[in-house]
PDB file of N, CA and C in Angstrom:
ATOM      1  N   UNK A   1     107.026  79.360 113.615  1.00  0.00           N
ATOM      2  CA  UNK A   1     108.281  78.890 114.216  1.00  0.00           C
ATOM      3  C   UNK A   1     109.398  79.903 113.951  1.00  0.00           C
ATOM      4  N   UNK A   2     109.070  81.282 114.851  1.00  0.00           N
ATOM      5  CA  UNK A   2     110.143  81.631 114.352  1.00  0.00           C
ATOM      6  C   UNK A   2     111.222  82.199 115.477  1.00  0.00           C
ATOM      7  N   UNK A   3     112.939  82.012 115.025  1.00  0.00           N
ATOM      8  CA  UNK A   3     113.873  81.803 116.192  1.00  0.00           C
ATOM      9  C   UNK A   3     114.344  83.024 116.389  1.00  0.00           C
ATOM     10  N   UNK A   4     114.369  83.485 117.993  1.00  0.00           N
ATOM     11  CA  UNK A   4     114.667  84.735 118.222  1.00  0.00           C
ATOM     12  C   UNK A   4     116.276  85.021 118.070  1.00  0.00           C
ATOM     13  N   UNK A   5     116.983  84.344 117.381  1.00  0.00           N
ATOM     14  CA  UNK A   5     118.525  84.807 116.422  1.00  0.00           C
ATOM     15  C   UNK A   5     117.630  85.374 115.101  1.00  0.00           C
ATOM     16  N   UNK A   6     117.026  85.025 114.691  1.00  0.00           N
ATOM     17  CA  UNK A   6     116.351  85.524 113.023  1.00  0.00           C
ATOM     18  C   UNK A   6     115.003  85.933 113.156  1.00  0.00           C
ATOM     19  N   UNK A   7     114.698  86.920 113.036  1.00  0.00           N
ATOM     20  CA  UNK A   7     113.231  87.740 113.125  1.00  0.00           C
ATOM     21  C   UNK A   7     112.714  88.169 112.186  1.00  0.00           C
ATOM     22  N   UNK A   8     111.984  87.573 111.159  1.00  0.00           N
ATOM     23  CA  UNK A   8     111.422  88.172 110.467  1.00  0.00           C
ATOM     24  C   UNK A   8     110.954  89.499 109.844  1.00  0.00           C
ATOM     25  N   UNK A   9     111.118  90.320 109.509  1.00  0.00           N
ATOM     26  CA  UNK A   9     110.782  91.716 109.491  1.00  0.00           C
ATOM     27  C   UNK A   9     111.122  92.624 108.447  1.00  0.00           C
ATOM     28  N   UNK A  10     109.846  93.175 108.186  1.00  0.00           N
ATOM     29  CA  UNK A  10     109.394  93.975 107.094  1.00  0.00           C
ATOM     30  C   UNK A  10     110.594  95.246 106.740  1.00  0.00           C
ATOM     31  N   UNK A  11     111.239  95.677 105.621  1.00  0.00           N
ATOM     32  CA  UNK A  11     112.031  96.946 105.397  1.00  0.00           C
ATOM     33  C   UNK A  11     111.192  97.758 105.075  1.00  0.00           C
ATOM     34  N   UNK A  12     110.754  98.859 105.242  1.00  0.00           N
ATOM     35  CA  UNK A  12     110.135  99.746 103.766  1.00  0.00           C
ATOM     36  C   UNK A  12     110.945 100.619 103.268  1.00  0.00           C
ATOM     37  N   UNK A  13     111.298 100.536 102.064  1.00  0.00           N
ATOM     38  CA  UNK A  13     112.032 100.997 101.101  1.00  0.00           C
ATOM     39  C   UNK A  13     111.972 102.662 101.502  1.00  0.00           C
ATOM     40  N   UNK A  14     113.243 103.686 101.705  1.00  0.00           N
ATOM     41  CA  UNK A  14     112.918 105.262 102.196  1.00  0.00           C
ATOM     42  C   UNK A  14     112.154 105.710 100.819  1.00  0.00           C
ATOM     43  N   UNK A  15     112.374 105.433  99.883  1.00  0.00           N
ATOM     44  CA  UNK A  15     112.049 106.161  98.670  1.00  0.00           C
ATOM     45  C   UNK A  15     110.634 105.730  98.987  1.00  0.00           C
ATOM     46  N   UNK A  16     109.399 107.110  98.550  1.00  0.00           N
ATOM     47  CA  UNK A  16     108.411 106.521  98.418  1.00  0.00           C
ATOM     48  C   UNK A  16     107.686 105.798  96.867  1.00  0.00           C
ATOM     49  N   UNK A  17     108.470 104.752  97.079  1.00  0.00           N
ATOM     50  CA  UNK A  17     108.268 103.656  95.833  1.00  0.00           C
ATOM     51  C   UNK A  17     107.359 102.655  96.293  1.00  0.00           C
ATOM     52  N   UNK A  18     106.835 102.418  97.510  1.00  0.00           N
ATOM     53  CA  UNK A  18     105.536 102.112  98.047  1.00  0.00           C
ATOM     54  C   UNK A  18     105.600 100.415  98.146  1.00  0.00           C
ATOM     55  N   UNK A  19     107.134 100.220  98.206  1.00  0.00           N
ATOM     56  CA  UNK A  19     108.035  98.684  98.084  1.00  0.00           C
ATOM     57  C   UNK A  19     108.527  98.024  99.621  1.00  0.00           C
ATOM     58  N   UNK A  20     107.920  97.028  99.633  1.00  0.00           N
ATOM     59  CA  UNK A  20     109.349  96.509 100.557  1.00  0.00           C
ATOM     60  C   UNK A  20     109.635  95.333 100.477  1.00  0.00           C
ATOM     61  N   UNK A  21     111.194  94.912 101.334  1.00  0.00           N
ATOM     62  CA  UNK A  21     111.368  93.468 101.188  1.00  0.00           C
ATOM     63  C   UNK A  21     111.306  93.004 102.557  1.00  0.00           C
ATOM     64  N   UNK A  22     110.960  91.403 102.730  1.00  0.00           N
ATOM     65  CA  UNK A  22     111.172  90.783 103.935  1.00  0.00           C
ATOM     66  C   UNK A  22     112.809  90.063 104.189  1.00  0.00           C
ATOM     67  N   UNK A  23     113.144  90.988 105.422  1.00  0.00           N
ATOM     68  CA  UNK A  23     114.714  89.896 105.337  1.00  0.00           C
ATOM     69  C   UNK A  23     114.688  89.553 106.896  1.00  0.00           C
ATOM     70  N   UNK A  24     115.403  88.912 106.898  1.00  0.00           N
ATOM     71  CA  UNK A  24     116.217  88.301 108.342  1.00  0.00           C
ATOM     72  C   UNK A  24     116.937  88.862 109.326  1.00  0.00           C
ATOM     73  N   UNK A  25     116.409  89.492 110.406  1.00  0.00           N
ATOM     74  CA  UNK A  25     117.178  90.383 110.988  1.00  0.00           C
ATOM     75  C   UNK A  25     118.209  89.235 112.108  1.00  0.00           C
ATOM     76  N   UNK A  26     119.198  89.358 111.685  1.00  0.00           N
ATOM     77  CA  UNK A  26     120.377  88.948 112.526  1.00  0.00           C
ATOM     78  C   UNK A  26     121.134  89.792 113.200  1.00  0.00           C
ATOM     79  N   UNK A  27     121.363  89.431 114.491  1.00  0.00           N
ATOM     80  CA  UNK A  27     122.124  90.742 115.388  1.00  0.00           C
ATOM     81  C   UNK A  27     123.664  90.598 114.444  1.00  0.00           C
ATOM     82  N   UNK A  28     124.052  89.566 114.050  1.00  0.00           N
ATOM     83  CA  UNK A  28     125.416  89.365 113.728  1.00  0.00           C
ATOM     84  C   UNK A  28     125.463  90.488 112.357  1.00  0.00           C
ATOM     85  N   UNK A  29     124.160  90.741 111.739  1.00  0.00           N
ATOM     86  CA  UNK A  29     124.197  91.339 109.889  1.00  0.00           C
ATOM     87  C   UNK A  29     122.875  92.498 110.763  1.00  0.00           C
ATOM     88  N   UNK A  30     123.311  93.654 111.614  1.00  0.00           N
ATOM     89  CA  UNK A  30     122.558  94.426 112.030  1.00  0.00           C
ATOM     90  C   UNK A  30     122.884  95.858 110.261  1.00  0.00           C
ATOM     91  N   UNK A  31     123.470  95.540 110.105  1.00  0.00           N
ATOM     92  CA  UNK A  31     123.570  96.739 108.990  1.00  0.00           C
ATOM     93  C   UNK A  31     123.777  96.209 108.018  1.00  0.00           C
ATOM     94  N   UNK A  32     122.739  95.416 107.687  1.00  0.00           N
ATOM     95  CA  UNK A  32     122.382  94.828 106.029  1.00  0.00           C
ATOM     96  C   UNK A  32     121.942  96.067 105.122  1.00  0.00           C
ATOM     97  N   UNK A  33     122.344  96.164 103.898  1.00  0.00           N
ATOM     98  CA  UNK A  33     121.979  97.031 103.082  1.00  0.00           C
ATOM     99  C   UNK A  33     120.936  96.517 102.060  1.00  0.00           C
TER     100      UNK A  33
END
């Protein structure tokens, strides 16, 4: 169930620290840090 305002989706960290997090892509928070 998921709503096309919030998309699920993988970051991978630039450093290769071989990490990532899952966040919420919102058009409103397009440049989440």
């Amino acid at each position: 169930m998921a709503k096309p305002s919030s998309i699920l989706i993988r970051l991978v960290s630039t450093a290769d620290t071989g990490f990532y997090y899952v966040t919420k892509k919102n058009p409103r928070n397009l440049t989440d840090t």
